[in-house]
N, C-alpha and C. Protein backbone atom coordinates (compact mmCIF):
# COMPACT_ATOMS: atom_id res chain seq x y z
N UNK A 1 125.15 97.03 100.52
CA UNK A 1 126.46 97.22 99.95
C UNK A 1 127.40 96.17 100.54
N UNK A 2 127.95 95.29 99.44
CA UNK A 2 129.80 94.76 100.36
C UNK A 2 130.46 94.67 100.71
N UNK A 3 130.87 95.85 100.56
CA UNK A 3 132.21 96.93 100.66
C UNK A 3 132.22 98.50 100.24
N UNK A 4 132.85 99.26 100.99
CA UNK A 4 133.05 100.60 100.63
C UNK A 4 134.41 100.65 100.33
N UNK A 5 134.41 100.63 99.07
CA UNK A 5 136.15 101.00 98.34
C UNK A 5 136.73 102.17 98.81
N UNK A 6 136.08 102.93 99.40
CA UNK A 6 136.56 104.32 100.29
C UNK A 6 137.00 103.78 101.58
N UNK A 7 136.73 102.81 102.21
CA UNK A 7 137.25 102.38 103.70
C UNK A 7 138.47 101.62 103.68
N UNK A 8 138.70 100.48 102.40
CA UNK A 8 139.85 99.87 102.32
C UNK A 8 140.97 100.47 102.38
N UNK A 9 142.21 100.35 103.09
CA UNK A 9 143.14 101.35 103.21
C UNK A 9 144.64 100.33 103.13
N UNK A 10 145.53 99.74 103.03
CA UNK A 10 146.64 99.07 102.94
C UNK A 10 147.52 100.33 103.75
N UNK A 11 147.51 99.40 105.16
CA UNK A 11 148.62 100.27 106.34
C UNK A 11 150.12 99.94 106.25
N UNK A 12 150.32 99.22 105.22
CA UNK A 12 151.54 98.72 105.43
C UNK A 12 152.99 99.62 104.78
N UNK A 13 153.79 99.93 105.38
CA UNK A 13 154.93 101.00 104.66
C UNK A 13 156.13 100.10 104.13
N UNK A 14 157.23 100.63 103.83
CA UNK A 14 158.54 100.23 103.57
C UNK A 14 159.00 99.85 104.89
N UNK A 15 158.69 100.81 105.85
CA UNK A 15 159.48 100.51 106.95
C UNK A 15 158.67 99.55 107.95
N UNK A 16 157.38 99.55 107.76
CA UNK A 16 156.47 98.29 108.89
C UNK A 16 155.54 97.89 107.73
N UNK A 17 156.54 96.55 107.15
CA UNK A 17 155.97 95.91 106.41
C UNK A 17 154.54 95.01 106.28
N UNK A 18 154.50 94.40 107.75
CA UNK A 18 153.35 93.52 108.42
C UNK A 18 151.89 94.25 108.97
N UNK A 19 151.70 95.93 108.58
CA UNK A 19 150.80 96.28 109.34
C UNK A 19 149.69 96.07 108.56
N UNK A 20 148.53 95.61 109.55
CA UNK A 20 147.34 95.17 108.88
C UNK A 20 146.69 96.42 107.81
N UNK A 21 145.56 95.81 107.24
CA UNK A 21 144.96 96.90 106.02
C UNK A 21 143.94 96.94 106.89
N UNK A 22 142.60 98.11 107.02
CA UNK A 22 142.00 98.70 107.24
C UNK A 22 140.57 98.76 106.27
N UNK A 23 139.44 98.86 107.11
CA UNK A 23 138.29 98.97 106.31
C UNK A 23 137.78 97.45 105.54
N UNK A 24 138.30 96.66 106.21
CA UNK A 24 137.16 95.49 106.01
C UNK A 24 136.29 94.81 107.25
N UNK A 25 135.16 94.67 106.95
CA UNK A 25 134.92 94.32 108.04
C UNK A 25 134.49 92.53 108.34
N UNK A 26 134.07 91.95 107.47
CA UNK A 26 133.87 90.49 107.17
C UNK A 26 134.66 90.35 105.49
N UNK A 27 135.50 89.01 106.10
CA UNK A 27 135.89 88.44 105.00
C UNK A 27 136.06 86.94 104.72
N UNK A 28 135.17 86.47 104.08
CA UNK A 28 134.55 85.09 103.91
C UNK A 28 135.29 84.24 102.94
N UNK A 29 135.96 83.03 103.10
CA UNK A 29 137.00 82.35 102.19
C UNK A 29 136.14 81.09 101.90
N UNK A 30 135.73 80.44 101.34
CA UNK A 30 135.27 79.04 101.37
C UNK A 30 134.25 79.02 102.34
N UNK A 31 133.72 79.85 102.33
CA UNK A 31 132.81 79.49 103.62
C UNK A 31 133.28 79.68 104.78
N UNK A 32 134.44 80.05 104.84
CA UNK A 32 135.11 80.40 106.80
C UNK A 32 135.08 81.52 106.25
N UNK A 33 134.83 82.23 107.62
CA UNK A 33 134.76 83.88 107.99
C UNK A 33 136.60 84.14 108.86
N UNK A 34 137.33 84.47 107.96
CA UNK A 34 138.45 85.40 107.80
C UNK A 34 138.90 86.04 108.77
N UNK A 35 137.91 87.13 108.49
CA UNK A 35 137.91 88.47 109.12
C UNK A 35 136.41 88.55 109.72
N UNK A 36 136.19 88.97 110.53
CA UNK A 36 134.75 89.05 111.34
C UNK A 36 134.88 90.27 112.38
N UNK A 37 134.15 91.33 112.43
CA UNK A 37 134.29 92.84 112.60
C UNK A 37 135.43 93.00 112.64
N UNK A 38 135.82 93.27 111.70
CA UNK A 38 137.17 93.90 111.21
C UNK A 38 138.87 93.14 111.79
N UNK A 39 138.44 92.34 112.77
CA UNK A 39 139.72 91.61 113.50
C UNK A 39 139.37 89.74 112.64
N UNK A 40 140.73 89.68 112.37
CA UNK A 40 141.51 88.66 111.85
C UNK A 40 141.77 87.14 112.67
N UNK A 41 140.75 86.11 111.84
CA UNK A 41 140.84 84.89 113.15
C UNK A 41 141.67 84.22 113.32
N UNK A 42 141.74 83.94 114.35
CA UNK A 42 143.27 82.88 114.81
C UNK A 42 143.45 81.35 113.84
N UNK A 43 144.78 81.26 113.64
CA UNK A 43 144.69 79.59 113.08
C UNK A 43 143.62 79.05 112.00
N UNK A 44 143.17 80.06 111.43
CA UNK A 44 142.25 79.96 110.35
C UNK A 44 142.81 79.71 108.59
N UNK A 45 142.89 78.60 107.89
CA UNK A 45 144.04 78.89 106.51
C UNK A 45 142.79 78.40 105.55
N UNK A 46 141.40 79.10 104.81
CA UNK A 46 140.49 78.19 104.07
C UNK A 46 141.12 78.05 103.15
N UNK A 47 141.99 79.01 102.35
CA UNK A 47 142.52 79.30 100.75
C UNK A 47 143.54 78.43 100.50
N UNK A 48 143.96 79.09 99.56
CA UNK A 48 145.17 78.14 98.81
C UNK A 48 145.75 79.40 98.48
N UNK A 49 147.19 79.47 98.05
CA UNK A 49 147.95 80.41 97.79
C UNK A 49 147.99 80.00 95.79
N UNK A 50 147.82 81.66 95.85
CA UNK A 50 147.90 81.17 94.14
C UNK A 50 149.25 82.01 94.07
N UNK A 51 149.82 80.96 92.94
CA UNK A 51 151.56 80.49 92.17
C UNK A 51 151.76 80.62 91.30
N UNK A 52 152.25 81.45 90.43
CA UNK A 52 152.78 81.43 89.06
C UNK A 52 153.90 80.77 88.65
N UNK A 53 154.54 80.08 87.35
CA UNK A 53 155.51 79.71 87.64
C UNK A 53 156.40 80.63 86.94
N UNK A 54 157.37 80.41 87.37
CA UNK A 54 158.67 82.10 86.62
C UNK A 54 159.38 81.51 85.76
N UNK A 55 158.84 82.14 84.80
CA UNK A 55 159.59 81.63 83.72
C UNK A 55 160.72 82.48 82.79
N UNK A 56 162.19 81.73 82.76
CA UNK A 56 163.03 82.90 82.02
C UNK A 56 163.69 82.51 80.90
């Protein structure tokens, strides 16, 4: 299995916006490992931020 969609959890509230999500345990971007038992690597950026443009 990849993932258990039952473990993923989003900790983050209104009031502590920054708290990490829960229940992943490896997360692989381009080939860099992310996340590796469940803690988040330092100084690590593989992705790109995806942008929409706003249109009015």
């Amino acid at each position: 299995m990849l993932f258990n969609l039952d473990d993923i959890k989003d900790n983050a509230t209104y009031t502590k916006g920054f708290q990490k999500s829960s229940g992943m345990d490896y997360v692989i971007i381009n080939g860099k490992i992310l996340i590796e038992h469940g803690e988040l690597q330092d100084n690590l950026f593989p992705g790109k931020a995806i942008k929409s443009q706003l249109n009015l």
